[in-house]
PDB file of N, CA and C in Angstrom:
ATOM      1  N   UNK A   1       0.847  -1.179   0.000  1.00  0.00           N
ATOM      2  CA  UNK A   1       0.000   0.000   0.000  1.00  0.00           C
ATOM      3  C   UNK A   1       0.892   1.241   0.000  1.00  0.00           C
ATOM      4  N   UNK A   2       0.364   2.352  -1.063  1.00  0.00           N
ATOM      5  CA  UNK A   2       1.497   3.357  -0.800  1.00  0.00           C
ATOM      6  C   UNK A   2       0.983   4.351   0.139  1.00  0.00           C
ATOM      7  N   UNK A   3       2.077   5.045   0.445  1.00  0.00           N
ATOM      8  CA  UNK A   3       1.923   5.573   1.547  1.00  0.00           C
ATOM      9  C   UNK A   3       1.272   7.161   1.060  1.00  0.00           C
ATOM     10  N   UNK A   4      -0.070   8.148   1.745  1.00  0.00           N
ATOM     11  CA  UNK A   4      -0.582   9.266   1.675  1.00  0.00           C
ATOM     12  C   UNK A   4       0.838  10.211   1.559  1.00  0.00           C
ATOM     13  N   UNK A   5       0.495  10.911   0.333  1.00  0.00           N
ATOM     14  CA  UNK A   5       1.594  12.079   0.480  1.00  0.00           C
ATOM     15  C   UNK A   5       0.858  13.021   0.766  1.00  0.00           C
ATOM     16  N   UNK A   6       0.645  14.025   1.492  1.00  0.00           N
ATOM     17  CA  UNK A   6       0.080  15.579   1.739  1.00  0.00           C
ATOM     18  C   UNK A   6       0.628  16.893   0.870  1.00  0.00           C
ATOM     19  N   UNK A   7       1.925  16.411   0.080  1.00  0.00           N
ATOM     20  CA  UNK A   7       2.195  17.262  -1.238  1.00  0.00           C
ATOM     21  C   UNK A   7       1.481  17.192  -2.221  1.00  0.00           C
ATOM     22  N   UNK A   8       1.303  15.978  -2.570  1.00  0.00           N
ATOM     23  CA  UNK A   8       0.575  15.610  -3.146  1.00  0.00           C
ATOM     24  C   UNK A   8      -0.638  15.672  -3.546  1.00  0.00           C
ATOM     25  N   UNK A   9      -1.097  16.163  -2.207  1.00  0.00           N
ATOM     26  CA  UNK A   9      -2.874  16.285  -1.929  1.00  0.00           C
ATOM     27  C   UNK A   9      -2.749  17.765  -1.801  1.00  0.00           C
ATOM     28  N   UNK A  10      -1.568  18.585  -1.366  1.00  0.00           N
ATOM     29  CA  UNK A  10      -1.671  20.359  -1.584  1.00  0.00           C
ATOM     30  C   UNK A  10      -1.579  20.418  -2.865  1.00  0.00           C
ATOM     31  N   UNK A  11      -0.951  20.064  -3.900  1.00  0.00           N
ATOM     32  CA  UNK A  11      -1.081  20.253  -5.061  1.00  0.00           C
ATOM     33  C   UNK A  11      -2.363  20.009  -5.727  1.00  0.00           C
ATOM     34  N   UNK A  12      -3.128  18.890  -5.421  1.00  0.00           N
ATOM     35  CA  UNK A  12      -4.105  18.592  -5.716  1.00  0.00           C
ATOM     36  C   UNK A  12      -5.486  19.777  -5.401  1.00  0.00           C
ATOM     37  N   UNK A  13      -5.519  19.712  -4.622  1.00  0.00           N
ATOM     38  CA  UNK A  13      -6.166  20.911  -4.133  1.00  0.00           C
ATOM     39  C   UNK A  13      -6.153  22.158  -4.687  1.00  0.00           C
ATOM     40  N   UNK A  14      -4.786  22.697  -5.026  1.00  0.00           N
ATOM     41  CA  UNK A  14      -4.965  23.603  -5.846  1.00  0.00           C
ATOM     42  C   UNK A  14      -5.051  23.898  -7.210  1.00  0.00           C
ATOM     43  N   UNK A  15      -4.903  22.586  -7.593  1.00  0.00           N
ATOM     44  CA  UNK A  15      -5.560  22.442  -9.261  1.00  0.00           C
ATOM     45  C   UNK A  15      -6.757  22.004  -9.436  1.00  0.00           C
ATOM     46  N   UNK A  16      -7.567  21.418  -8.481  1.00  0.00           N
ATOM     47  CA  UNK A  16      -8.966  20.804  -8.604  1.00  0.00           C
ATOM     48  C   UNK A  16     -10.060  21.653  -9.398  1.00  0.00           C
ATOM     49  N   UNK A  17      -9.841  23.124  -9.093  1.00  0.00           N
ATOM     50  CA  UNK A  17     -11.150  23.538  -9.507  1.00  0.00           C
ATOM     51  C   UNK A  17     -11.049  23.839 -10.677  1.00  0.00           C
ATOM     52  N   UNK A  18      -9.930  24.114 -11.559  1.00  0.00           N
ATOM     53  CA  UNK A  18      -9.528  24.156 -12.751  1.00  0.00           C
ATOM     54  C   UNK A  18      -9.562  23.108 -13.538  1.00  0.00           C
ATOM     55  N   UNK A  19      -9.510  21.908 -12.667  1.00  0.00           N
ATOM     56  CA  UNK A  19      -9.869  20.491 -13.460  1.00  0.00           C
ATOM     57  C   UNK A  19     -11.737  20.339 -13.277  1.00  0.00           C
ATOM     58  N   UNK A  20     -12.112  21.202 -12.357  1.00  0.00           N
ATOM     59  CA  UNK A  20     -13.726  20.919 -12.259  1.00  0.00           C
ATOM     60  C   UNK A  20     -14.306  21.953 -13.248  1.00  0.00           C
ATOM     61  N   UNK A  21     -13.650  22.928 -13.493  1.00  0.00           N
ATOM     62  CA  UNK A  21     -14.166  23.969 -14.786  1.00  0.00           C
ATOM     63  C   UNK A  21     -13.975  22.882 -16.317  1.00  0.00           C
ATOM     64  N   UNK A  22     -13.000  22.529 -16.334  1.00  0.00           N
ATOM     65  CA  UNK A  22     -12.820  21.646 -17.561  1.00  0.00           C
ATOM     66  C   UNK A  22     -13.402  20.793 -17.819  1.00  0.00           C
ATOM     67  N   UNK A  23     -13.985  19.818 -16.775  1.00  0.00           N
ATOM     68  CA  UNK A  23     -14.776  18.704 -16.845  1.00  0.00           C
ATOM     69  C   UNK A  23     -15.907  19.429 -17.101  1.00  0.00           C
ATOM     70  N   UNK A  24     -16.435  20.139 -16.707  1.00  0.00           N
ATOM     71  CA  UNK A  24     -17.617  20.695 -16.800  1.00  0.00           C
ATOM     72  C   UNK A  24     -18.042  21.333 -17.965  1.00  0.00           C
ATOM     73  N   UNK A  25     -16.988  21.964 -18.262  1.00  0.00           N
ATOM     74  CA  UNK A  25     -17.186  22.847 -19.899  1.00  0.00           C
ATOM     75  C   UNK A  25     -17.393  21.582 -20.505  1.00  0.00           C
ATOM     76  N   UNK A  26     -16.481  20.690 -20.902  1.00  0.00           N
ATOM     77  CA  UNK A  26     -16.199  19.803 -21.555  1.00  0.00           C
ATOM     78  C   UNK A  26     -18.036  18.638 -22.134  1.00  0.00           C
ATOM     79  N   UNK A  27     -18.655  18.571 -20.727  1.00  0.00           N
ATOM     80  CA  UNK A  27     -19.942  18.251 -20.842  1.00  0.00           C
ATOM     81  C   UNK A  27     -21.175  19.061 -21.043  1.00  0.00           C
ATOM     82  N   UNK A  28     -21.245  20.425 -20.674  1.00  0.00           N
ATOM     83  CA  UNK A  28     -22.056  21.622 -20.998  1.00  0.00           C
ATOM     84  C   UNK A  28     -21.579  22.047 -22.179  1.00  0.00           C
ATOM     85  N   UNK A  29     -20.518  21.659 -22.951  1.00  0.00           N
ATOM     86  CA  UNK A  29     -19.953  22.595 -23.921  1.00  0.00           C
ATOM     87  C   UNK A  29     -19.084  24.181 -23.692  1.00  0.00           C
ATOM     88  N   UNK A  30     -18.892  24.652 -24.578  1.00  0.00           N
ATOM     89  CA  UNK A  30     -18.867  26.220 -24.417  1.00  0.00           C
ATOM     90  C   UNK A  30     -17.304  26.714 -23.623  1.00  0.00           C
ATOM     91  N   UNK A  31     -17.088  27.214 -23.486  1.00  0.00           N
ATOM     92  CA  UNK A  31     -15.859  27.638 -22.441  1.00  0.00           C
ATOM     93  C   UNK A  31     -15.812  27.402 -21.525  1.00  0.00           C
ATOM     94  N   UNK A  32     -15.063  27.572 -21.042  1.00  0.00           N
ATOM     95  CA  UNK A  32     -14.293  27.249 -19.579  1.00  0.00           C
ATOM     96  C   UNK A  32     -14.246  28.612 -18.655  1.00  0.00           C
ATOM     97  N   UNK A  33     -14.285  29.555 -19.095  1.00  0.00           N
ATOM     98  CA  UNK A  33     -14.285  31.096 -18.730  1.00  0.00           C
ATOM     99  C   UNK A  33     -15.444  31.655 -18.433  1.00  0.00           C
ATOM    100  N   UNK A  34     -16.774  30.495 -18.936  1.00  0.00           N
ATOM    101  CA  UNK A  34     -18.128  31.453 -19.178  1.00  0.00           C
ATOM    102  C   UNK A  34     -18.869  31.066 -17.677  1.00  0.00           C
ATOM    103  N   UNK A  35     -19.097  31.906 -17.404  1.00  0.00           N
ATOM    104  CA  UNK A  35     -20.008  31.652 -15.906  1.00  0.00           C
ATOM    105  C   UNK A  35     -21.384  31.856 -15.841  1.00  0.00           C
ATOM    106  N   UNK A  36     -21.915  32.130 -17.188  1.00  0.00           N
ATOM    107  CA  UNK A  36     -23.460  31.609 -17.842  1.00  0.00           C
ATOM    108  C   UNK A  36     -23.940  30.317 -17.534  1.00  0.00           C
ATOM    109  N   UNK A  37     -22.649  29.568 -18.197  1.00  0.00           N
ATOM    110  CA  UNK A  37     -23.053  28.173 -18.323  1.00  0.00           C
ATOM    111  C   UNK A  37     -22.854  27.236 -16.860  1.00  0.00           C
ATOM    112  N   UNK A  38     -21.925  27.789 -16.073  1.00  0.00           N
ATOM    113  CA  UNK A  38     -21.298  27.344 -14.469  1.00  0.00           C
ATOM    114  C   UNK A  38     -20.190  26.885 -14.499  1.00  0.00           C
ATOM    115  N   UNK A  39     -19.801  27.011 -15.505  1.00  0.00           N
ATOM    116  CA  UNK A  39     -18.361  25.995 -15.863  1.00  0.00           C
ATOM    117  C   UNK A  39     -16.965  27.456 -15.041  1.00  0.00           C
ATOM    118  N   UNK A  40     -17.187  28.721 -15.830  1.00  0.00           N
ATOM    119  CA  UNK A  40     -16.418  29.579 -15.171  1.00  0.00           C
ATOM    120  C   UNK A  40     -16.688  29.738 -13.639  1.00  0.00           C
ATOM    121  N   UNK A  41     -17.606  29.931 -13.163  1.00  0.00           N
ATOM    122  CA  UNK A  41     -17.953  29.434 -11.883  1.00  0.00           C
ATOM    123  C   UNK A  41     -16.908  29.171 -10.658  1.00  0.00           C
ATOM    124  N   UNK A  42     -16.922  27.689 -11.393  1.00  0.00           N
ATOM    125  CA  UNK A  42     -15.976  26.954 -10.474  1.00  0.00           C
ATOM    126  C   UNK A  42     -14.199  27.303 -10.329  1.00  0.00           C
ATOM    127  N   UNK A  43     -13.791  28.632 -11.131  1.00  0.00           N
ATOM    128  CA  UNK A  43     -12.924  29.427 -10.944  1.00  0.00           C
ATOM    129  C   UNK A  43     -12.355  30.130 -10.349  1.00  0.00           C
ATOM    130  N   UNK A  44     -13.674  30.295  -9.432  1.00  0.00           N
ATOM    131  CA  UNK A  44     -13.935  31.473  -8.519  1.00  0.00           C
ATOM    132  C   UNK A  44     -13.470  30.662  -7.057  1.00  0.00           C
ATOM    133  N   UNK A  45     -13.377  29.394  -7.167  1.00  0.00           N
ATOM    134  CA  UNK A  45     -12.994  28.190  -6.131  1.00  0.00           C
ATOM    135  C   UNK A  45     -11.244  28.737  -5.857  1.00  0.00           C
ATOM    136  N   UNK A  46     -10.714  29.163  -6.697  1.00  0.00           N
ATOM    137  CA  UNK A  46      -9.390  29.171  -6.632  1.00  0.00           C
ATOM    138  C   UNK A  46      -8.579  30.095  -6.053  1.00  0.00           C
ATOM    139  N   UNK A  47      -9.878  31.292  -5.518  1.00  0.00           N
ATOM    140  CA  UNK A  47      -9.501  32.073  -4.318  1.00  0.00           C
ATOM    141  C   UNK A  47      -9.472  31.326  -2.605  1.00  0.00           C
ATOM    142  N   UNK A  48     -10.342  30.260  -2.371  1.00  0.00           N
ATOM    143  CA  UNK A  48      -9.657  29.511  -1.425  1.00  0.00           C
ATOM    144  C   UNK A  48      -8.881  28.292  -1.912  1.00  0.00           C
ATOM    145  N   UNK A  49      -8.567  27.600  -2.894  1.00  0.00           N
ATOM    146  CA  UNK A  49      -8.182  26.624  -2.856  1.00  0.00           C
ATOM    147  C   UNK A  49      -6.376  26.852  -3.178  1.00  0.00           C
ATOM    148  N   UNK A  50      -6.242  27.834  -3.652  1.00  0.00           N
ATOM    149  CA  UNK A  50      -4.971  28.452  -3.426  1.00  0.00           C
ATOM    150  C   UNK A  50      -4.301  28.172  -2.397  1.00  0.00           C
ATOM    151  N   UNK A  51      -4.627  29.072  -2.147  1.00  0.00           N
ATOM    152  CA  UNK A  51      -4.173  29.737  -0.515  1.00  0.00           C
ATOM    153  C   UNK A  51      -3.981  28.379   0.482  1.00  0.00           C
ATOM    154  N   UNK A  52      -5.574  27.528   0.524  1.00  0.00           N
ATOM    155  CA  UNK A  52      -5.124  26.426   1.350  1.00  0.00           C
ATOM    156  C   UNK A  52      -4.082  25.922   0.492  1.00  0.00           C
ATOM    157  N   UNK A  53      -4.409  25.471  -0.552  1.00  0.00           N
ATOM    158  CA  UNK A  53      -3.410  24.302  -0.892  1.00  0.00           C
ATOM    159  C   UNK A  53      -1.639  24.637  -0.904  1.00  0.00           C
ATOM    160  N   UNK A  54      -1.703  25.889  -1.200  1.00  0.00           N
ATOM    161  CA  UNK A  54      -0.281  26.114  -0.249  1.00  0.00           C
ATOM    162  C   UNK A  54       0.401  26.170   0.986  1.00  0.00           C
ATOM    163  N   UNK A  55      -0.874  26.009   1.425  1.00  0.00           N
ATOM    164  CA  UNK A  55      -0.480  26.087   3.103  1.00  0.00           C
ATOM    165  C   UNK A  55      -0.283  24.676   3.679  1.00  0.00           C
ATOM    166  N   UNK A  56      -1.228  23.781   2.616  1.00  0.00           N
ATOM    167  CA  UNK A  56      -0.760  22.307   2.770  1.00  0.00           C
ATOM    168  C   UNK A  56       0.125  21.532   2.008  1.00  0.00           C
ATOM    169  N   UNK A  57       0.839  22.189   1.234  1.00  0.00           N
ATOM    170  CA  UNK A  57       2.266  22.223   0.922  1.00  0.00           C
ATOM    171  C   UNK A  57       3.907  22.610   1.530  1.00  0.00           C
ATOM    172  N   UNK A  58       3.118  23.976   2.321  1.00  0.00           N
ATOM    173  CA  UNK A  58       4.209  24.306   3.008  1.00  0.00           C
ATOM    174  C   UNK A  58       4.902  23.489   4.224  1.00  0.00           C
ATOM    175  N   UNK A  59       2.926  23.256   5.026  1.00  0.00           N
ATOM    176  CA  UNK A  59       3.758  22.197   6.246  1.00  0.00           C
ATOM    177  C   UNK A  59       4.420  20.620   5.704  1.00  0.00           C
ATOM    178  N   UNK A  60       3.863  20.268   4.843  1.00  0.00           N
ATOM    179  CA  UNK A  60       4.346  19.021   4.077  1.00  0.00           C
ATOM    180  C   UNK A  60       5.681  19.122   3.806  1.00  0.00           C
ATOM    181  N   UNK A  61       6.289  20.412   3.502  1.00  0.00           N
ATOM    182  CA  UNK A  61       7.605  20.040   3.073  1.00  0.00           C
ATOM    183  C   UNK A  61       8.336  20.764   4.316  1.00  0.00           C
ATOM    184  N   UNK A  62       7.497  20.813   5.361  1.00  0.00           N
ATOM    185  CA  UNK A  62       8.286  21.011   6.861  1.00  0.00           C
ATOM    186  C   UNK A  62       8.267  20.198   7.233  1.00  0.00           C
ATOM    187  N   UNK A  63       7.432  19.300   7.664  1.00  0.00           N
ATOM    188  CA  UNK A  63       7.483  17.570   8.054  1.00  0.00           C
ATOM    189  C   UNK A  63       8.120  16.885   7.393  1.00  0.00           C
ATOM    190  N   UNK A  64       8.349  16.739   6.073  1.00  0.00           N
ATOM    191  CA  UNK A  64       9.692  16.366   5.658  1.00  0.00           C
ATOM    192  C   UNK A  64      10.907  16.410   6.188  1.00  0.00           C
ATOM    193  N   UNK A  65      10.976  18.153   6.154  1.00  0.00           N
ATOM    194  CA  UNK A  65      12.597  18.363   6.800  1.00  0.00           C
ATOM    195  C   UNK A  65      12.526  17.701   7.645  1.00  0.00           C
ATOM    196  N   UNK A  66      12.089  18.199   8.534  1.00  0.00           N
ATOM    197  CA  UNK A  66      12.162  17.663  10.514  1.00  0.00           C
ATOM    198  C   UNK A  66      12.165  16.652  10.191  1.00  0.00           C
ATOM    199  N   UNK A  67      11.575  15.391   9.025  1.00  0.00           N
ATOM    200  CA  UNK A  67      11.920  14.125   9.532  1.00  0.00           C
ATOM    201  C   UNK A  67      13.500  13.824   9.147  1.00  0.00           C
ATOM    202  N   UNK A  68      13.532  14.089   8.155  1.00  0.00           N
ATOM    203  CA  UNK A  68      14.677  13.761   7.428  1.00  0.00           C
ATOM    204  C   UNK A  68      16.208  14.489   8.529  1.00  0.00           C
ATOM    205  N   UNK A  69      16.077  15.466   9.020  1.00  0.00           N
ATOM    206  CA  UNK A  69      17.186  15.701  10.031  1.00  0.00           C
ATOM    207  C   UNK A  69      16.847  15.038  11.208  1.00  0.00           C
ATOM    208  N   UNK A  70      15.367  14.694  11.829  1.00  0.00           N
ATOM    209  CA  UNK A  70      15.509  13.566  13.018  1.00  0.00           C
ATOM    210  C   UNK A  70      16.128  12.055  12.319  1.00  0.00           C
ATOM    211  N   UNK A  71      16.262  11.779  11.019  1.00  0.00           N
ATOM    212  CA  UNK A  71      16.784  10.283  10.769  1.00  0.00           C
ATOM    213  C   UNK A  71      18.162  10.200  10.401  1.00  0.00           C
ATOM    214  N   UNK A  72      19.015  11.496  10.071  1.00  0.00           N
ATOM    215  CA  UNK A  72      20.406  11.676   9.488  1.00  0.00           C
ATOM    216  C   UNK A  72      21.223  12.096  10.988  1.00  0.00           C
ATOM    217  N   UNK A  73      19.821  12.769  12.273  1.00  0.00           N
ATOM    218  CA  UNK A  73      21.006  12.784  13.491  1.00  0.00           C
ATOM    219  C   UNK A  73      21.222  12.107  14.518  1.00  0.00           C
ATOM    220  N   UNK A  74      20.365  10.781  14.118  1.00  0.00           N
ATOM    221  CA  UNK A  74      20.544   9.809  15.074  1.00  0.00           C
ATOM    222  C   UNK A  74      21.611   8.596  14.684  1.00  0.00           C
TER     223      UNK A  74
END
């Protein structure tokens, strides 16, 4: 089983709604930009999903460090 990365999932996070505008255009038709149809809409997601998803990037690659210097100073 592999193991949960939380980089992984901050990154994710902050591309999701840009992948949920696309899916969506893609089945409504029309653009991706248009917020007639709801597809631009989900664009508007990327004022929080930003922000978190960097913030769950940042501690991810702090828990890294700290592990990686608790296993190189013992």
């Amino acid at each position: 089983m592999k193991q949960f990365s939380m980089l992984g999932f901050g990154l994710f996070i902050i591309v999701l709604p840009i992948i949920l505008a696309l899916i969506s255009s893609l089945f409504k038709g029309g653009s991706i930009f248009n917020e007639d149809t709801g597809s631009g809409a989900y664009l508007w997601l990327l004022i929080v999903s930003i922000p978190s998803g960097l913030l769950i990037v940042v501690m991810a690659l702090i828990v890294k460090i700290i592990k990686r210097r608790g296993s190189s100073g013992s």
